[in-house]
N, C-alpha and C. Protein backbone atom coordinates (compact mmCIF):
# COMPACT_ATOMS: atom_id res chain seq x y z
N UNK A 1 37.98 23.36 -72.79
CA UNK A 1 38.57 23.15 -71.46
C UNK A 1 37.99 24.13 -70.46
N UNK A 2 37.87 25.54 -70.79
CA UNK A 2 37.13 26.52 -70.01
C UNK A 2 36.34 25.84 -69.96
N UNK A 3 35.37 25.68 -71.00
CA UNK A 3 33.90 25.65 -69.97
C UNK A 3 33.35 24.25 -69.59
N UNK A 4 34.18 23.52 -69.89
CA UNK A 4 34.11 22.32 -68.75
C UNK A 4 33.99 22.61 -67.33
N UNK A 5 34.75 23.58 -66.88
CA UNK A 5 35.57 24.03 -66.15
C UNK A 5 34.23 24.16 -64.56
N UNK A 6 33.61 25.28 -65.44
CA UNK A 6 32.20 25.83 -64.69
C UNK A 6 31.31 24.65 -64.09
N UNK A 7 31.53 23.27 -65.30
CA UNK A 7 30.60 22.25 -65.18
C UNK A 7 30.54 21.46 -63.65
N UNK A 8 31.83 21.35 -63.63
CA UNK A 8 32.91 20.51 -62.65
C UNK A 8 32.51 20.87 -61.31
N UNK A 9 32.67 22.07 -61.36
CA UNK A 9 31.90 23.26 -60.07
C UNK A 9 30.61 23.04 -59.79
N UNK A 10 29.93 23.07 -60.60
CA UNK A 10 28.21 22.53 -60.15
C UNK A 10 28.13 21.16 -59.81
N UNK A 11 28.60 20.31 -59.99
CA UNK A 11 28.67 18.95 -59.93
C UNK A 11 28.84 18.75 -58.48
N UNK A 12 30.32 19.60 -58.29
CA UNK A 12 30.64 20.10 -57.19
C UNK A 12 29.66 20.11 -56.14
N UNK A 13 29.57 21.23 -56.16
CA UNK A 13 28.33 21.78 -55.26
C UNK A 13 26.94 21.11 -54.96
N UNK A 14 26.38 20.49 -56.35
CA UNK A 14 25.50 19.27 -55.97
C UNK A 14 25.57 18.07 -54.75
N UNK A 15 27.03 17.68 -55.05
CA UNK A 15 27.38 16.86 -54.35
C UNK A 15 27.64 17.33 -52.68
N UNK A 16 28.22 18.15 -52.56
CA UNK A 16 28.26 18.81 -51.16
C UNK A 16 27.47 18.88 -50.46
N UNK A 17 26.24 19.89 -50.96
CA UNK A 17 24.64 20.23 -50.61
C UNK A 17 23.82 18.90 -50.26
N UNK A 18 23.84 17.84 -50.94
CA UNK A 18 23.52 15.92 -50.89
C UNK A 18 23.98 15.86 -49.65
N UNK A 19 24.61 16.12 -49.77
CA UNK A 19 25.57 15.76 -48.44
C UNK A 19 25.35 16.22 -47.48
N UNK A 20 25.13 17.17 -47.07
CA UNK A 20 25.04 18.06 -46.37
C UNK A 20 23.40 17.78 -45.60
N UNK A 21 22.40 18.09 -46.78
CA UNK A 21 21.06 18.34 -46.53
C UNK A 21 21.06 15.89 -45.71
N UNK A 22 21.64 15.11 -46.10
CA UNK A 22 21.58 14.14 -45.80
C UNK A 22 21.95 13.84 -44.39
N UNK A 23 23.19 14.68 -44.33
CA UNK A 23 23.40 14.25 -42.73
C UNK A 23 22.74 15.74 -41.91
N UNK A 24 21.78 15.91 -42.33
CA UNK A 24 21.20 17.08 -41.29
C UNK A 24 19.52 16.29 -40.95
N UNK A 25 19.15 16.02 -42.02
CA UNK A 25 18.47 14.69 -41.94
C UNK A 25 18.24 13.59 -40.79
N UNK A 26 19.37 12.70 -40.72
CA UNK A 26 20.39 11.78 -39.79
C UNK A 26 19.93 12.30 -38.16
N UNK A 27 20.69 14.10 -38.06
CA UNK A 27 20.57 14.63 -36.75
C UNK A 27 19.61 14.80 -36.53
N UNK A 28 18.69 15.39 -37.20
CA UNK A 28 17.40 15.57 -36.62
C UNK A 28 16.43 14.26 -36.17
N UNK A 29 16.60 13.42 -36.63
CA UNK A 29 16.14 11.98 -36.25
C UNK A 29 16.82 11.43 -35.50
N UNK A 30 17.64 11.43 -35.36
CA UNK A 30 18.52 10.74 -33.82
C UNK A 30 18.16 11.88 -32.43
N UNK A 31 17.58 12.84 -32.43
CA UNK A 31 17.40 13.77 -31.23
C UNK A 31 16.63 13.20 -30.27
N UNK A 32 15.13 12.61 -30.79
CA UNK A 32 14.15 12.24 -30.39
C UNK A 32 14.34 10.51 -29.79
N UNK A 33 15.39 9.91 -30.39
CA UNK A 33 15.63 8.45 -29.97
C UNK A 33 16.16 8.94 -29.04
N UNK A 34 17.35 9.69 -28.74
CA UNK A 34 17.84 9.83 -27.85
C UNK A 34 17.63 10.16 -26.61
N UNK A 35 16.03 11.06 -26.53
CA UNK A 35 15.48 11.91 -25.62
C UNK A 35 14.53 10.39 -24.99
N UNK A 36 14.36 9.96 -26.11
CA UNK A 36 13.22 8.71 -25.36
C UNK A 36 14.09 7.56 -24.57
N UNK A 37 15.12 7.21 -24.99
CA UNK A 37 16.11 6.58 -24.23
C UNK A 37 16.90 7.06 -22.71
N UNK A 38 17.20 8.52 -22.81
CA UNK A 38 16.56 9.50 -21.38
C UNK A 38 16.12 8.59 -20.74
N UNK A 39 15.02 9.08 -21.02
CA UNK A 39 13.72 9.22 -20.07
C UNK A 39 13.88 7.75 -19.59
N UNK A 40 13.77 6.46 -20.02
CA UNK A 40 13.53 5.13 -19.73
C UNK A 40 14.46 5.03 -18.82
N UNK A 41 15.45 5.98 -18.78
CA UNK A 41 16.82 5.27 -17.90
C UNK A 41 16.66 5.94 -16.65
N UNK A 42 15.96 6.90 -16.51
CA UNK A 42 15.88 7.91 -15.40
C UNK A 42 14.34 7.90 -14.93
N UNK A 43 14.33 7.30 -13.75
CA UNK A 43 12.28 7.48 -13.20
C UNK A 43 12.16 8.84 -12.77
N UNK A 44 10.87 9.15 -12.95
CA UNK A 44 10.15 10.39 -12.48
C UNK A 44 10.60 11.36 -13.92
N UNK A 45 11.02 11.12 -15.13
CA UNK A 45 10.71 11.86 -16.52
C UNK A 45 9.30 11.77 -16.70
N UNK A 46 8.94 13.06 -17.41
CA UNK A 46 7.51 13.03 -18.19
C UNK A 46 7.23 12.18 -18.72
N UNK A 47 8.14 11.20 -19.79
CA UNK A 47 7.73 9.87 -20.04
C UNK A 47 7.45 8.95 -19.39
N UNK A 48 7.08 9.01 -17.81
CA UNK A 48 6.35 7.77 -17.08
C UNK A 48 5.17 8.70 -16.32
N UNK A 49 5.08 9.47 -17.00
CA UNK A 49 3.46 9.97 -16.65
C UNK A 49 1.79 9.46 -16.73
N UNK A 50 2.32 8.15 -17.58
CA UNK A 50 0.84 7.22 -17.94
C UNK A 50 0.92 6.35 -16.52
N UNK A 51 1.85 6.27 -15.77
CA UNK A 51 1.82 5.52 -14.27
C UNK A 51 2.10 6.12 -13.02
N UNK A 52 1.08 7.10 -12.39
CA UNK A 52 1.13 8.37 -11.57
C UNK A 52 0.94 7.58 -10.05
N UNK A 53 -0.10 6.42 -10.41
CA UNK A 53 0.22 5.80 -8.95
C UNK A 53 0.49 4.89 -8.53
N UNK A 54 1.61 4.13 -9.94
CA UNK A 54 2.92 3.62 -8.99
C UNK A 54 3.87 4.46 -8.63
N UNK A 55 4.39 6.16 -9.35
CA UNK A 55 5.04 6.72 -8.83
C UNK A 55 4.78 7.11 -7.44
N UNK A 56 3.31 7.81 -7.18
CA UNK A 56 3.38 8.41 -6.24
C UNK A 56 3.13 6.96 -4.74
N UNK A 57 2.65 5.58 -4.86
CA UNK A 57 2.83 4.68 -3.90
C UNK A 57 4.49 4.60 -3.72
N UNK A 58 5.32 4.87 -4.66
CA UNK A 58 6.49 4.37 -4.68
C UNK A 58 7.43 5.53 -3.91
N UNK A 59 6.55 7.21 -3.75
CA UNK A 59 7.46 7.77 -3.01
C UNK A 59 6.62 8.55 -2.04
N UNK A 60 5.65 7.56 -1.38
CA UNK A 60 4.94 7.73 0.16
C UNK A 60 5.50 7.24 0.74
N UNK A 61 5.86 7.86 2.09
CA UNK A 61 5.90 7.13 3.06
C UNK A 61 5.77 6.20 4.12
N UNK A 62 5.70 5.79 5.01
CA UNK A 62 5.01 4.56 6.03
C UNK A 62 3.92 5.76 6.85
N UNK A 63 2.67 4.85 7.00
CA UNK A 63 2.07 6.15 7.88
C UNK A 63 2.29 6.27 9.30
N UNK A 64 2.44 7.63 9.79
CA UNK A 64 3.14 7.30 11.02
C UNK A 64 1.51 7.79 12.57
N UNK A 65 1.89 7.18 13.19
CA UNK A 65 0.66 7.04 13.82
C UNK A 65 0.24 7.95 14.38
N UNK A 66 0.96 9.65 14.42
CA UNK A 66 0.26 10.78 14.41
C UNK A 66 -0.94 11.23 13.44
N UNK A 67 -0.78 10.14 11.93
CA UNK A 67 -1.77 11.38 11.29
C UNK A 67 -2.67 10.06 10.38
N UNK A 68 -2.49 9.06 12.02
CA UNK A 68 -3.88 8.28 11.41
C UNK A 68 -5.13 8.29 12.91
N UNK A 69 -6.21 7.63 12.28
CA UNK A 69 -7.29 7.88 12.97
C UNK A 69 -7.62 6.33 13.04
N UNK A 70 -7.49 5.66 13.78
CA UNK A 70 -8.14 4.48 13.88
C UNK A 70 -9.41 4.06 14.62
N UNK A 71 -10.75 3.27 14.09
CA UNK A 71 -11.72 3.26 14.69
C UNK A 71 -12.63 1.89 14.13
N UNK A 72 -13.68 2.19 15.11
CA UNK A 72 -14.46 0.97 14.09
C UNK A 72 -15.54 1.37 13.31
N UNK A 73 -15.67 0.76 12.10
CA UNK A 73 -16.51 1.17 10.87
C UNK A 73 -17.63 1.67 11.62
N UNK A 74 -18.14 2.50 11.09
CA UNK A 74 -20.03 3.42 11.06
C UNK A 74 -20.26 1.94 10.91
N UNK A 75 -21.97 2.14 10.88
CA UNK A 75 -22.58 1.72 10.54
C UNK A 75 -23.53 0.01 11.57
N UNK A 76 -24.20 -0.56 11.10
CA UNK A 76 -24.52 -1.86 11.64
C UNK A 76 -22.89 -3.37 11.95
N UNK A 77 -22.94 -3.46 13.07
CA UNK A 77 -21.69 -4.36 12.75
C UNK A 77 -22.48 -5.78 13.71
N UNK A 78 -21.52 -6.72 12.93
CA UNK A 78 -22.27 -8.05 13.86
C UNK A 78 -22.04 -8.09 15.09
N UNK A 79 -22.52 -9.17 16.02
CA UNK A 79 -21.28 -9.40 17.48
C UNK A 79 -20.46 -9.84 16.70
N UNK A 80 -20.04 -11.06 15.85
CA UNK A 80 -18.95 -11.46 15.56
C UNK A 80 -17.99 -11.12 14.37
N UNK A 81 -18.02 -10.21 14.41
CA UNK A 81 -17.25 -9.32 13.33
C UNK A 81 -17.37 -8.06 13.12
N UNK A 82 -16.00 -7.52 13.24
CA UNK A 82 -16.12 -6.02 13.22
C UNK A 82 -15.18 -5.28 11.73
N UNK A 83 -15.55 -4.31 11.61
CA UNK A 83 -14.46 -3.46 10.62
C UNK A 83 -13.93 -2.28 10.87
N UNK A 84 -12.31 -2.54 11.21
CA UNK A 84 -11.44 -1.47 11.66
C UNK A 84 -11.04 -0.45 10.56
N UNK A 85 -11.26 0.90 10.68
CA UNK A 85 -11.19 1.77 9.69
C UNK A 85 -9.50 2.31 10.16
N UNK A 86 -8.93 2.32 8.92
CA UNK A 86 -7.97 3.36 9.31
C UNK A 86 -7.54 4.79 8.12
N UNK A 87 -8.10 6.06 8.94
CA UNK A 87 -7.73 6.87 8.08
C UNK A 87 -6.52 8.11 8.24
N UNK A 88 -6.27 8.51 7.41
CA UNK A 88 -4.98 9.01 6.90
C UNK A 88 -5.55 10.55 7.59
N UNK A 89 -5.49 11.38 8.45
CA UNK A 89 -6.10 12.40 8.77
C UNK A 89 -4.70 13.81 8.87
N UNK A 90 -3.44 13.08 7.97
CA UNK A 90 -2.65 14.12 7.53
C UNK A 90 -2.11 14.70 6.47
N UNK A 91 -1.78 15.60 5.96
CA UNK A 91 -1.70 16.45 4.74
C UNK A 91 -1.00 15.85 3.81
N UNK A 92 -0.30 14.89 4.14
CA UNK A 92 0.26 14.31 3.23
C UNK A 92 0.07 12.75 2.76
N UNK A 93 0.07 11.95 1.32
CA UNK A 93 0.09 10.70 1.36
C UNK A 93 0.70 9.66 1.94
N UNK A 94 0.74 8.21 2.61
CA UNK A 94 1.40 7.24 3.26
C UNK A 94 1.06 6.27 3.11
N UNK A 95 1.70 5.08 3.22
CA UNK A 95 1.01 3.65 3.01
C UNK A 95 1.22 3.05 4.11
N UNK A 96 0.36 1.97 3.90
CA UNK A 96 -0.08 1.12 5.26
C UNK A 96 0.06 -0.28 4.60
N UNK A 97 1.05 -1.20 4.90
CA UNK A 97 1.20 -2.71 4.58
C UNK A 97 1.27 -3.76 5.35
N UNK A 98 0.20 -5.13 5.33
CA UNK A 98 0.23 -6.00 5.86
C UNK A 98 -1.17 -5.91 6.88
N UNK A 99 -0.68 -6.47 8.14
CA UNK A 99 -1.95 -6.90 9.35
C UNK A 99 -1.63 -6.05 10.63
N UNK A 100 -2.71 -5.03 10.98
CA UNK A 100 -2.73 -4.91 12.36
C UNK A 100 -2.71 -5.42 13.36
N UNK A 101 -2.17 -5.07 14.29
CA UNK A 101 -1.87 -5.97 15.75
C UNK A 101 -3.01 -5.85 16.92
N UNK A 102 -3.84 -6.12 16.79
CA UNK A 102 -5.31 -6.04 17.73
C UNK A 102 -5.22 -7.19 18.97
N UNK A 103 -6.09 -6.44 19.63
CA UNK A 103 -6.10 -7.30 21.15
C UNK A 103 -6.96 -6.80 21.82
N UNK A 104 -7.78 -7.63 23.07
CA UNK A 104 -9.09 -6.68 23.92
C UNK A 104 -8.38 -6.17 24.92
N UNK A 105 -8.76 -5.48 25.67
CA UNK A 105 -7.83 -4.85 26.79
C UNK A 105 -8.94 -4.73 27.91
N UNK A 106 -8.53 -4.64 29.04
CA UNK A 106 -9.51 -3.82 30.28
C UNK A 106 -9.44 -2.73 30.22
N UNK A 107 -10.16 -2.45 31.09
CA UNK A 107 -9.97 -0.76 31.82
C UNK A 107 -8.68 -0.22 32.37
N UNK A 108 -8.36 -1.26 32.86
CA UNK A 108 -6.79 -0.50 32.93
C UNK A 108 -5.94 -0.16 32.03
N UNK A 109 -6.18 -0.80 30.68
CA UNK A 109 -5.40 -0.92 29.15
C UNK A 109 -4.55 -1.68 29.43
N UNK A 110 -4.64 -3.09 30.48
CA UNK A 110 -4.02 -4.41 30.30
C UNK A 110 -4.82 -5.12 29.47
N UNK A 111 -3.67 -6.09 28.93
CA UNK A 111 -4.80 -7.07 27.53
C UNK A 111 -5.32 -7.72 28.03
N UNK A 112 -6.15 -8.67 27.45
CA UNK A 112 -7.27 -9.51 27.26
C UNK A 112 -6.58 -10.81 26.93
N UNK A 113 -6.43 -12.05 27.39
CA UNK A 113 -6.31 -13.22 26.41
C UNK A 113 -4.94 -12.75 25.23
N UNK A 114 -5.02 -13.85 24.31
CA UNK A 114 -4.58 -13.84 22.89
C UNK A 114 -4.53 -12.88 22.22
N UNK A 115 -3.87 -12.25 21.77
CA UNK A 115 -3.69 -11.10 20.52
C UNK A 115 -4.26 -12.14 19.42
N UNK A 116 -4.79 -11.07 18.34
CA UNK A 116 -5.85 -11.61 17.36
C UNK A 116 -4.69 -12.27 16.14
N UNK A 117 -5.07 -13.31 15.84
CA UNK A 117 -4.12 -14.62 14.72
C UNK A 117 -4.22 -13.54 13.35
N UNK A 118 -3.70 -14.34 12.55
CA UNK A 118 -3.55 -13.38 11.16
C UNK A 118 -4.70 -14.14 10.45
N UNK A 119 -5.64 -13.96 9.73
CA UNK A 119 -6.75 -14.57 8.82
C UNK A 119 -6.27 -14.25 7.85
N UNK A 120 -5.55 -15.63 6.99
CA UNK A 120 -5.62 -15.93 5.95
C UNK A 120 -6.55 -16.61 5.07
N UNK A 121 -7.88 -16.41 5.77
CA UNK A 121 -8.63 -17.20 4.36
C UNK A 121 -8.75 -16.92 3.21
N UNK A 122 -8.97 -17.59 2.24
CA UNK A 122 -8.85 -17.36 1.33
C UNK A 122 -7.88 -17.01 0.31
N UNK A 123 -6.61 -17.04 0.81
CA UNK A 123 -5.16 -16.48 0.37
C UNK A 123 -4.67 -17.79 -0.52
N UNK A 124 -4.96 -18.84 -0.12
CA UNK A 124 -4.75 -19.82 -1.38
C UNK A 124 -3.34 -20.70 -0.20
N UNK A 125 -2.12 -20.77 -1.17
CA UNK A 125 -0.81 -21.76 -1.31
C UNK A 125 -0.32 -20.29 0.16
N UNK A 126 0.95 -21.31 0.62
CA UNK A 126 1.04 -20.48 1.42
C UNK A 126 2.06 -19.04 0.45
N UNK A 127 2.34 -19.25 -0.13
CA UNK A 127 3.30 -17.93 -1.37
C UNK A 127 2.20 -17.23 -1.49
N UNK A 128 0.76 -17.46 -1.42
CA UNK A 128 -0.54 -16.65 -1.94
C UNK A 128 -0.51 -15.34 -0.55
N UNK A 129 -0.34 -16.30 0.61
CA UNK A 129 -0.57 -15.61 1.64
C UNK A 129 0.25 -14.84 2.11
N UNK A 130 1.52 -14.88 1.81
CA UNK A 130 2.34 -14.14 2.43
C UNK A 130 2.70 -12.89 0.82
N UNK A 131 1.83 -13.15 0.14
CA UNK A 131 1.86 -11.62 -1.12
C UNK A 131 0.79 -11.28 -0.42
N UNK A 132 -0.28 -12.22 0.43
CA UNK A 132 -1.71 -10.47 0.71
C UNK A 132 -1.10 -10.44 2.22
N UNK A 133 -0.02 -10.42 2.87
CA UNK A 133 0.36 -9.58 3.94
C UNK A 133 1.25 -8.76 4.02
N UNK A 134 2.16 -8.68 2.48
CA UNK A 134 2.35 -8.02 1.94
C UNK A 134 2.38 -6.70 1.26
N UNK A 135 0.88 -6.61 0.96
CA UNK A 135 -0.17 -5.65 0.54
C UNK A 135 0.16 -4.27 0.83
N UNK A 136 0.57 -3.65 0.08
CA UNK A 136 0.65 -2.12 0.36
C UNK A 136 -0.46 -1.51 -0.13
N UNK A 137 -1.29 -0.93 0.72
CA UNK A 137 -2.04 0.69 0.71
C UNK A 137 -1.71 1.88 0.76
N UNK A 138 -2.11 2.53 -0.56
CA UNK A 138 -2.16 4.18 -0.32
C UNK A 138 -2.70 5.05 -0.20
N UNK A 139 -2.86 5.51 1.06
CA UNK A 139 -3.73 6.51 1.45
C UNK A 139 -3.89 8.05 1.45
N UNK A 140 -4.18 7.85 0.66
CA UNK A 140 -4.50 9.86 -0.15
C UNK A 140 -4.80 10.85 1.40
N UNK A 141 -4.49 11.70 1.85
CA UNK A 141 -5.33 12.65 2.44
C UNK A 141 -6.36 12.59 2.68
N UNK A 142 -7.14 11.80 3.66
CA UNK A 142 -8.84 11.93 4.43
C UNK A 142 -9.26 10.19 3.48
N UNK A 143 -8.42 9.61 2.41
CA UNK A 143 -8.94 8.10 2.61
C UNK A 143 -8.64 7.51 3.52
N UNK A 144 -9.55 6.02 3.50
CA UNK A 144 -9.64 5.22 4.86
C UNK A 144 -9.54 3.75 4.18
N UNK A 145 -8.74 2.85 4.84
CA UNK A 145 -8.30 1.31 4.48
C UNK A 145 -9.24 0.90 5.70
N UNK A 146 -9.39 -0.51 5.77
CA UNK A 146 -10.26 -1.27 6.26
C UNK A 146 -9.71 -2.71 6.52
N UNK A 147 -9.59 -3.17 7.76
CA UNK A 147 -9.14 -4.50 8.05
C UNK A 147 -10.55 -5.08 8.62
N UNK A 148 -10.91 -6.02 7.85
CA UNK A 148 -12.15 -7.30 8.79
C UNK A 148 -11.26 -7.96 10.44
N UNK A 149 -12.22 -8.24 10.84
CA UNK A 149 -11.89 -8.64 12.58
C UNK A 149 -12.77 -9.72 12.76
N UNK A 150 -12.78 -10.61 12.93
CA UNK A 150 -13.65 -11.36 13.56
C UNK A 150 -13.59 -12.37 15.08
N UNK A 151 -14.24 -12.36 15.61
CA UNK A 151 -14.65 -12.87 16.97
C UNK A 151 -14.80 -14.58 16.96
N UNK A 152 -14.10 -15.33 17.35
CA UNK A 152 -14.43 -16.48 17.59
C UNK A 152 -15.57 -17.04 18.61
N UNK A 153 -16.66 -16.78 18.44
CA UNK A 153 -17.59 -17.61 19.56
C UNK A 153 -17.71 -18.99 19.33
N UNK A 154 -17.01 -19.73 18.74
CA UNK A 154 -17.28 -21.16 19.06
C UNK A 154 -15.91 -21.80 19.81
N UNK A 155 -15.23 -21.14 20.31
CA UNK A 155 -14.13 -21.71 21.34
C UNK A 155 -14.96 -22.25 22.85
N UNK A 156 -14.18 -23.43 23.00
CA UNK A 156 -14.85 -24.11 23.53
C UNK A 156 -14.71 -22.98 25.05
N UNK A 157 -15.71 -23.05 26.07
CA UNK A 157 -16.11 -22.38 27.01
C UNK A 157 -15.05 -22.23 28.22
N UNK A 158 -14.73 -23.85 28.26
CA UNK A 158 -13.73 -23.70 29.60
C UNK A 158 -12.30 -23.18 29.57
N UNK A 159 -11.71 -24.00 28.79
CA UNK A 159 -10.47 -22.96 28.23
C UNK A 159 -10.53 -21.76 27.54
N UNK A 160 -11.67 -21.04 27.04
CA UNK A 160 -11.61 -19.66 26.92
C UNK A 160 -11.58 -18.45 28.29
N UNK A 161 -12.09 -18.98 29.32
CA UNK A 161 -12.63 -18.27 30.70
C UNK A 161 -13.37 -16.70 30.41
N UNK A 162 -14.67 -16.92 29.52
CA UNK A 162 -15.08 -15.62 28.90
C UNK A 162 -15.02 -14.59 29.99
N UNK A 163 -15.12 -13.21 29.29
CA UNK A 163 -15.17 -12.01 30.07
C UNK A 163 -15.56 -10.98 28.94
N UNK A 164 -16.14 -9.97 29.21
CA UNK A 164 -16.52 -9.02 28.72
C UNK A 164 -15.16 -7.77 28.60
N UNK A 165 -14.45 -7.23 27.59
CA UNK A 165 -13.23 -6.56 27.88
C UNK A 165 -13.89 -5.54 27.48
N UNK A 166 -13.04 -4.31 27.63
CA UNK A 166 -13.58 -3.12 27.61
C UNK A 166 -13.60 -2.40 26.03
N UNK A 167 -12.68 -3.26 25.60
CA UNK A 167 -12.15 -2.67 24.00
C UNK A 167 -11.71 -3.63 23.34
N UNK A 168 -10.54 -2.56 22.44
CA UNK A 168 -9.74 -3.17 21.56
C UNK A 168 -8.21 -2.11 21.29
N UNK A 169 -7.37 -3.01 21.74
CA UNK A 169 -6.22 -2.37 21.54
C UNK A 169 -5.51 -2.76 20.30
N UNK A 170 -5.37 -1.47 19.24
CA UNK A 170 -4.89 -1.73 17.80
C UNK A 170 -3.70 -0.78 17.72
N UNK A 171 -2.85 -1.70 16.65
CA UNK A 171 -1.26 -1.16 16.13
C UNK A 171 -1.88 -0.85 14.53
N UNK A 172 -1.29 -0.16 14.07
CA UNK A 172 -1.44 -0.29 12.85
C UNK A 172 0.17 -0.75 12.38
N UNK A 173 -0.18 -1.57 11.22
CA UNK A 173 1.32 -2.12 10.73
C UNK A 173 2.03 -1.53 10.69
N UNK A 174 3.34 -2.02 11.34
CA UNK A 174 4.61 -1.32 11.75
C UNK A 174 4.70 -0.50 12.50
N UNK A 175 3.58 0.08 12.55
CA UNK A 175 3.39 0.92 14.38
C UNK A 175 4.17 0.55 15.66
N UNK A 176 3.83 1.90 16.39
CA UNK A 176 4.37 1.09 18.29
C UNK A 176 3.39 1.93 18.86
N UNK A 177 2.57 3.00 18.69
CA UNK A 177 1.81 3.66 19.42
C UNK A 177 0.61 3.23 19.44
N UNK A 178 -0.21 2.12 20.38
CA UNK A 178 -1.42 1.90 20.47
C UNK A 178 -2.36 2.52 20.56
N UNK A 179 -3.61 2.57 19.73
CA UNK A 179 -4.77 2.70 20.04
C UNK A 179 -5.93 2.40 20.72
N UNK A 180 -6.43 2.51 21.83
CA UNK A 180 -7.54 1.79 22.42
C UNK A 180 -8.61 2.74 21.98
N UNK A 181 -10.06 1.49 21.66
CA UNK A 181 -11.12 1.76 20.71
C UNK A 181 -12.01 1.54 21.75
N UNK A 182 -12.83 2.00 22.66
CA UNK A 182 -13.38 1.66 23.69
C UNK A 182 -14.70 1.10 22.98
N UNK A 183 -14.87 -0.21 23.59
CA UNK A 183 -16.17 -1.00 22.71
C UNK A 183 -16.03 -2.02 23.40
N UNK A 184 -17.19 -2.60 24.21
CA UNK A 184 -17.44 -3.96 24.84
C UNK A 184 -17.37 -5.00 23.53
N UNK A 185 -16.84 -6.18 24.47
CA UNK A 185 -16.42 -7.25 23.44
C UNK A 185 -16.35 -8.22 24.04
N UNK A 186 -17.04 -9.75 23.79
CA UNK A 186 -16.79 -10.71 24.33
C UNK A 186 -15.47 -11.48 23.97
N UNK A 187 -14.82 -11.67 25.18
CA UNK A 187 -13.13 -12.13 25.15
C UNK A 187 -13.29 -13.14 25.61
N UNK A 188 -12.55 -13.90 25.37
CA UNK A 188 -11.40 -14.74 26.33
C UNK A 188 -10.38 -14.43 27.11
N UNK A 189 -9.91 -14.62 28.24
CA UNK A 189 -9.17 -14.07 29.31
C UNK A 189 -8.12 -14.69 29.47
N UNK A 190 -8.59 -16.30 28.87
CA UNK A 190 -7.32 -17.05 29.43
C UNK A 190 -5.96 -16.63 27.98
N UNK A 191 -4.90 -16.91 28.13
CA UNK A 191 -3.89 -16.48 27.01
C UNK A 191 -2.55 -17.84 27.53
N UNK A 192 -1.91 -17.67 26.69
CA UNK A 192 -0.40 -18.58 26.27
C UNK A 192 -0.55 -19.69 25.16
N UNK A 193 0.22 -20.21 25.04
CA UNK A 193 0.10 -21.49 24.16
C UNK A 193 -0.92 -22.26 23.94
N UNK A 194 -1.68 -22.33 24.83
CA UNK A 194 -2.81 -23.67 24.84
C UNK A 194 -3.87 -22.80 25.34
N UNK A 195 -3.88 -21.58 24.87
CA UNK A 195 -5.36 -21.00 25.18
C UNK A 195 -5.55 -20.50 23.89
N UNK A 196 -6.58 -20.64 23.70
CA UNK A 196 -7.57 -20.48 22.08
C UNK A 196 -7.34 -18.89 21.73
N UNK A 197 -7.06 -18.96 20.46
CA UNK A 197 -7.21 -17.79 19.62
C UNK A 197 -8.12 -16.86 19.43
N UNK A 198 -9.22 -16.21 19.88
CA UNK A 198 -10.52 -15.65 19.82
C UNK A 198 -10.66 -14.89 19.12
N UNK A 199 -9.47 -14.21 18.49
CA UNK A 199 -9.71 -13.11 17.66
C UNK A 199 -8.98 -13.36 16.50
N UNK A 200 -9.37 -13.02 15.07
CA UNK A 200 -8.35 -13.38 13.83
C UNK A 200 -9.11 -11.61 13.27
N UNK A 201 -7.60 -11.39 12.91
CA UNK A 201 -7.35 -10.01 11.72
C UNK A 201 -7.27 -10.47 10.40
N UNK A 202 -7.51 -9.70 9.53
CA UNK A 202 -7.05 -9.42 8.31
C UNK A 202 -6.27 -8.32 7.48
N UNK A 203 -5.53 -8.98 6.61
CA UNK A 203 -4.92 -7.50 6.22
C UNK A 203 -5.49 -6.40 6.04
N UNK A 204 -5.03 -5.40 5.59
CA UNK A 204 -5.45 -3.60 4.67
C UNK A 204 -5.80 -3.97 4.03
N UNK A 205 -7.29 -3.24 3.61
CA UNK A 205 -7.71 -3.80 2.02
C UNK A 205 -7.98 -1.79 2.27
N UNK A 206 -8.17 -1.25 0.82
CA UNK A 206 -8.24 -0.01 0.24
C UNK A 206 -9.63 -0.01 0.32
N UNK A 207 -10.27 1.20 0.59
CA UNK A 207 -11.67 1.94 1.42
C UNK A 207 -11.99 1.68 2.71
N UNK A 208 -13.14 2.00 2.48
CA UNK A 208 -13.83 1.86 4.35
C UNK A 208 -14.33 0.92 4.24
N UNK A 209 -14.75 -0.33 3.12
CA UNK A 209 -15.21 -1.42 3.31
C UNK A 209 -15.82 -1.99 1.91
């Protein structure tokens, strides 16, 4: 009967220690599910570090028209088509979405004719076209987005009443502070409903061209 006694006790203790070393086991493996389940529920954890620039498009701002530079591309440009640069010339990142608001202006910085139509070519169904005006750009510090412009010269002559304007007066999307780009441009003068379109924009596309 004694020394049963001792037996009973180790058996004991086997069983406890099983036990024990099993659910310590358990905890240590549930820490790491738990930490990864975190993270998924909460944005901006280290676990969404493999996607840095949808975070950082997702917490830029609109660019505001102090700390952009708008102009027309360097380089060789046609008469009938130009490329409007717009760059980011402040310390911090911002995005730019959709179509600029362009128009020729005089010398006085009264407009010209028609403000420039939206150019959708190429955008497909109309659901195609209204995702690329859509379009968000992000512009890093000293990058530059790029909208195509083009010039209608085949409007017919009499209802256009050509004139030579002095520029181009540009919004950038969602803007209110105009830019005038001083650059001769063949316009149309006449404007309203039944006067021809002469100028078509395109959205932001990302670089200078």
């Amino acid at each position: 009967m004694r020394a049963s006694a001792p037996l009973g006790w180790r058996i004991a203790a086997v069983v406890v220690f099983g036990v024990t070393a099993a659910l310590a086991v358990v905890l240590t493996r549930g820490a790491p599910m738990h930490a990864a389940l975190t993270s998924d529920r909460h944005p901006g954890h280290p676990a969404q570090a493999g996607h840095p620039a949808k975070a950082a498009k997702a917490a830029a701002a609109p660019c505001a028209a102090s700390g952009l530079r708008i102009s027309i591309g360097a380089g060789p440009q046609a008469a009938s088509s130009y490329r409007l640069d717009f760059t980011n010339v402040s310390r911090s990142s911002c995005t730019l979405t959709g179509y600029p608001v362009v128009a020729a202006y005089r010398d006085d910085h009264v407009r010209v004719g028609n403000p420039a139509g939206q150019d959708t070519a190429g955008a497909g169904t109309a659901s195609a076209a209204a995702a690329r005006s859509a379009r968000r750009v992000l512009l890093a510090p000293g990058a530059t987005a790029h909208a195509a412009l083009t010039v209608n010269t085949g409007v017919q002559r009499g209802a256009c009443r050509p004139v030579v304007a002095a520029g181009l007066r540009v919004l950038a999307p969602g803007g209110s502070v105009p830019r005038y780009i001083r650059h001769p441009i063949q316009a149309c003068s006449a404007a309203g409903p039944r006067a021809p379109v002469f100028l078509r924009v395109r959205s932001l596309e990302s670089g200078p061209a």
